[in-house]
Protein backbone atom coordinates (compact mmCIF):
# COMPACT_ATOMS: atom_id res chain seq x y z
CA UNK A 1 162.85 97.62 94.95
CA UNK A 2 162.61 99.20 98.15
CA UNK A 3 160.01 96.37 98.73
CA UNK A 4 163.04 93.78 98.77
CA UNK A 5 165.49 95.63 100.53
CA UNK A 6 163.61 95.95 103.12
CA UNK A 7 162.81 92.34 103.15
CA UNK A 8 166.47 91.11 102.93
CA UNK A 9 167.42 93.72 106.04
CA UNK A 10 164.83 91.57 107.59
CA UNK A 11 166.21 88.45 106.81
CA UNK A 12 169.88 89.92 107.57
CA UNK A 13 168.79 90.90 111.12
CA UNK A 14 166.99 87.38 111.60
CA UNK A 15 170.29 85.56 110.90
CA UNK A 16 172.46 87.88 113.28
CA UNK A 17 169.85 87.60 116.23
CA UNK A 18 170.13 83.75 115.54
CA UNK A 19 174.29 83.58 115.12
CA UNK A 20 173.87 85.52 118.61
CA UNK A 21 171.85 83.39 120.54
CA UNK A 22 173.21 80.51 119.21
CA UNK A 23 176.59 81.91 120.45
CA UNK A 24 175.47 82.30 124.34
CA UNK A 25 176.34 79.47 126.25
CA UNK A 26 174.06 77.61 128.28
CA UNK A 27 173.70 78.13 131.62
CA UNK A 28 175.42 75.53 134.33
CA UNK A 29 172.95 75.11 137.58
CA UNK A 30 174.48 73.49 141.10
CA UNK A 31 173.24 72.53 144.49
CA UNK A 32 174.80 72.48 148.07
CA UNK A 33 175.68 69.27 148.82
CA UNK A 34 175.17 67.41 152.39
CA UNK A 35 177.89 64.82 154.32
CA UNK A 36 177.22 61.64 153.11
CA UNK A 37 180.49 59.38 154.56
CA UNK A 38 177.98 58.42 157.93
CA UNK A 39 181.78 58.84 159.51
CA UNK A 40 181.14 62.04 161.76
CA UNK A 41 178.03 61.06 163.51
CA UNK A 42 179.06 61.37 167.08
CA UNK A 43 178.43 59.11 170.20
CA UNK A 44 176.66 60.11 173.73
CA UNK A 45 172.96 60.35 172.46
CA UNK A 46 170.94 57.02 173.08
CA UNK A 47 169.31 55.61 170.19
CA UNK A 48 169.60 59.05 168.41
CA UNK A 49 166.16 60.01 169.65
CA UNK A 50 166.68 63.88 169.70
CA UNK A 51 163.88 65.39 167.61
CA UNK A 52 164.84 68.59 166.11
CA UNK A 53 162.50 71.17 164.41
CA UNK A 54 165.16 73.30 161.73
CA UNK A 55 163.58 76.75 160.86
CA UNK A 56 162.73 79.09 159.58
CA UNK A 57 166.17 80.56 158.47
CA UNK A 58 166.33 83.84 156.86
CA UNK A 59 168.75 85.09 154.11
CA UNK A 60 169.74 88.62 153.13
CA UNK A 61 167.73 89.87 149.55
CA UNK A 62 170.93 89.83 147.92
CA UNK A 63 171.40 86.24 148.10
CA UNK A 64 167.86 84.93 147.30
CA UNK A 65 168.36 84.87 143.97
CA UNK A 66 168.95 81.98 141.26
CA UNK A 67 172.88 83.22 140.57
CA UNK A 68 175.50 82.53 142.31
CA UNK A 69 176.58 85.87 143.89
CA UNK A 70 180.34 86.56 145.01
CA UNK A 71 181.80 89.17 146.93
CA UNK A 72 183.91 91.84 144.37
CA UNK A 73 185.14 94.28 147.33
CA UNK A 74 184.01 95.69 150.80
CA UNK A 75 180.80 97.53 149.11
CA UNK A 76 180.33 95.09 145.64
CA UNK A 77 178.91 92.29 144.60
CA UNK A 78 179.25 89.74 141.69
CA UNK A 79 176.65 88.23 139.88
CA UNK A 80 177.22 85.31 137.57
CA UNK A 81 174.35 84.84 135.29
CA UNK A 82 175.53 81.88 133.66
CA UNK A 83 176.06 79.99 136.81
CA UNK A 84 172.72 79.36 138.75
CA UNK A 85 171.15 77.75 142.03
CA UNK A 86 169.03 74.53 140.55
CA UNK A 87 166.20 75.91 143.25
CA UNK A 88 166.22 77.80 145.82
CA UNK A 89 169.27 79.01 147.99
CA UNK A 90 167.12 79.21 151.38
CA UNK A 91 165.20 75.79 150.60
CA UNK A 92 168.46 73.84 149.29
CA UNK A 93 170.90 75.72 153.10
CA UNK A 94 167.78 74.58 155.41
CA UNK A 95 167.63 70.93 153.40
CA UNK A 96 171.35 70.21 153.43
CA UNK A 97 171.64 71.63 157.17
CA UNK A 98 168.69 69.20 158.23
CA UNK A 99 170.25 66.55 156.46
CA UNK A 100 173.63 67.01 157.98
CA UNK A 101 172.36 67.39 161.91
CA UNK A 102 170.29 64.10 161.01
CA UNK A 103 173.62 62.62 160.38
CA UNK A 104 175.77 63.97 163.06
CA UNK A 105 173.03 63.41 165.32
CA UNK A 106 171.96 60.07 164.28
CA UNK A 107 168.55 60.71 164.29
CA UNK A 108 166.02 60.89 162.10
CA UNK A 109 163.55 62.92 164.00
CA UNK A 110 164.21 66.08 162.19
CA UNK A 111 161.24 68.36 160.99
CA UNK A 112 161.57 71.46 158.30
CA UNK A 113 159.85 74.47 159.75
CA UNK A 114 157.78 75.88 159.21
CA UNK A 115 156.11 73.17 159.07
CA UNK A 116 153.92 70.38 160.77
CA UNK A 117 155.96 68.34 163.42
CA UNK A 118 154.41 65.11 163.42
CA UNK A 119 155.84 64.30 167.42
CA UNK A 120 156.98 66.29 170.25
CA UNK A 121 160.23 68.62 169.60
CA UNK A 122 163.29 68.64 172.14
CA UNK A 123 164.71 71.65 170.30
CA UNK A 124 164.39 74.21 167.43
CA UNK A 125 166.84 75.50 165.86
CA UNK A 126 166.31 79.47 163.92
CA UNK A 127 168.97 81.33 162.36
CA UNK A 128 169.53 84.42 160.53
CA UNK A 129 172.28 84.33 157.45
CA UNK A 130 174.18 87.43 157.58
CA UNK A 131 176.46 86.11 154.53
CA UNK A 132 176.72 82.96 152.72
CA UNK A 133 179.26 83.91 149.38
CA UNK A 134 183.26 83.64 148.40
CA UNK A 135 184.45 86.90 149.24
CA UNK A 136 187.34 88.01 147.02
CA UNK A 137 190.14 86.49 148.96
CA UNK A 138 189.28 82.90 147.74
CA UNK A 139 187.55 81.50 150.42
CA UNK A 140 183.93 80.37 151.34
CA UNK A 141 182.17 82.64 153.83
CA UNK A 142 179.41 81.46 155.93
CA UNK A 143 178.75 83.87 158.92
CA UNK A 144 175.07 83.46 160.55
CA UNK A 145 173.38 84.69 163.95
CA UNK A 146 171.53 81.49 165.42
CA UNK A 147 169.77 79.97 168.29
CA UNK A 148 167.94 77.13 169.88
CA UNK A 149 164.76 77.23 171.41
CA UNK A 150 163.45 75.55 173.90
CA UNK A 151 159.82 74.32 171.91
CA UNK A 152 157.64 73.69 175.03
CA UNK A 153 158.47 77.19 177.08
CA UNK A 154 159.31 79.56 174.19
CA UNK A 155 162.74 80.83 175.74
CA UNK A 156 166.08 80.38 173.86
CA UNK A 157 168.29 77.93 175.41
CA UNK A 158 171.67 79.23 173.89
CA UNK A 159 172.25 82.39 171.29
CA UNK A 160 174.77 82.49 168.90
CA UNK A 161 176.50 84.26 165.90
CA UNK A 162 179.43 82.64 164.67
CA UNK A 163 181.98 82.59 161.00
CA UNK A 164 183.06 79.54 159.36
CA UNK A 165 186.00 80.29 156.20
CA UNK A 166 186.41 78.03 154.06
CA UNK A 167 189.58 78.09 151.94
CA UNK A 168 188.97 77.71 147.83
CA UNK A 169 190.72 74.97 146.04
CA UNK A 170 190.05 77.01 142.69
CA UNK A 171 188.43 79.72 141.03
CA UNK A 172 186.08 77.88 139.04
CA UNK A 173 181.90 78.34 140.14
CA UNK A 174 182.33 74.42 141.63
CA UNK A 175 184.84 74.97 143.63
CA UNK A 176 182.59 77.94 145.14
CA UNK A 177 179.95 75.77 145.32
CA UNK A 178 181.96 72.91 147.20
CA UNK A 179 183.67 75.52 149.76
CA UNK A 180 180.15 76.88 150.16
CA UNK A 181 178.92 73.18 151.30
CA UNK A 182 182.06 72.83 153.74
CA UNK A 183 181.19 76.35 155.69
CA UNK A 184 177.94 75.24 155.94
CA UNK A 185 179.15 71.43 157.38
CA UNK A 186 181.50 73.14 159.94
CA UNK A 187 178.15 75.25 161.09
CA UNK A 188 175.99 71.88 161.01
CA UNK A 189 179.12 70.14 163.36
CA UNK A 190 178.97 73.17 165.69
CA UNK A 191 174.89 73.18 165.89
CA UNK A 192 175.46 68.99 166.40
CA UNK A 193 177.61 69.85 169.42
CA UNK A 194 175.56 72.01 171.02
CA UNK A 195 172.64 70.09 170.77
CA UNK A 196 174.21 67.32 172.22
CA UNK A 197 175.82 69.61 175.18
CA UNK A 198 171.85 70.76 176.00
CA UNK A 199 170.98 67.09 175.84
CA UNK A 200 173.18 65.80 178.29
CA UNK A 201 172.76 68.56 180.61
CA UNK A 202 169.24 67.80 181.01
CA UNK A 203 170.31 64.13 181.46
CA UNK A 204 170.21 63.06 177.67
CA UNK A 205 167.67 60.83 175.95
């Protein structure tokens, strides 16, 4: 008897575990997402020759993980398990940032680093990612230390650290996602411009 009791306390427990993960719902993954009109690309650079190396770029420990991480207060952090990164956060910023310079630019001369540059750079472009989250007063927060380089003598040409907010049109994960992706446009459109101010100072290409 005690035989089968045991055995159907088994079998209870089984079916629970199931109805429980059968319950948990799956979880939703996103990616940044680069300009894609072809609208903002601005004139003044000839034949969009500018080659640009884009790298490395660092990011904080706290946001290289797979789940989308919010700020909950001044000292705390959200982490949404159920709402992930479909790679990784560093990779899929430096990707969409190339993507959008190459566009702004209009150029396709733009190399990851680090990485093998298959020509000659003009410029290089590092930064460091301070934050990169919606902080808890519904907007999209991208602030970052940067700076281009100068690829031949080694020196930094101009040194930044800037903050792009991006208002939230909701509260949904997406609409993080999306206000994340603006914040990071409105740093590619800054980088853009100061590329093309070095470039015509040293009388363009």
């Amino acid at each position: 008897m005690t035989k089968v009791l045991r055995q159907a306390g088994l079998l209870t427990l089984a079916l629970l575990l199931g109805v429980g993960c059968a319950t948990t719902p799956p979880a939703t993954f996103y990616t940044l997402r680069a300009l894609t009109d072809g609208s903002e690309a601005p004139g003044g650079i000839k034949g969009g020759s500018l080659a640009i190396g884009v790298g490395p770029i660092e990011f904080p420990d706290y946001l290289d993980r797979p789940q989308l991480v919010s700020r909950a207060g001044a000292h705390r952090l959200s982490v949404d398990e159920l709402h992930r990164w479909g790679g990784s956060l560093p990779e899929d910023f430096l990707r969409v940032l190339s993507e959008n310079l190459a566009q702004l630019l209009a150029t396709s001369r733009i190399v990851l680093l680090p990485g093998e540059a298959r020509f000659a750079l003009d410029y290089q472009l590092i930064a460091e990612v301070l934050a990169f989250e919606a902080d808890e007063g519904g907007a999209a927060v991208l602030r970052v230390r940067w700076a281009v380089l100068d690829p031949e003598q080694g020196g930094a040409l101009r040194v930044r650290e800037t903050s792009h907010r991006q208002p939230l049109a909701g509260s949904e994960p997406e609409d993080r996602v999306r206000g994340l992706s603006e914040a990071l446009a409105a740093f590619s459109r800054e980088v853009a411009a100061e590329l093309q101010s070095l470039s015509r100072a040293r009388g363009g290409r």
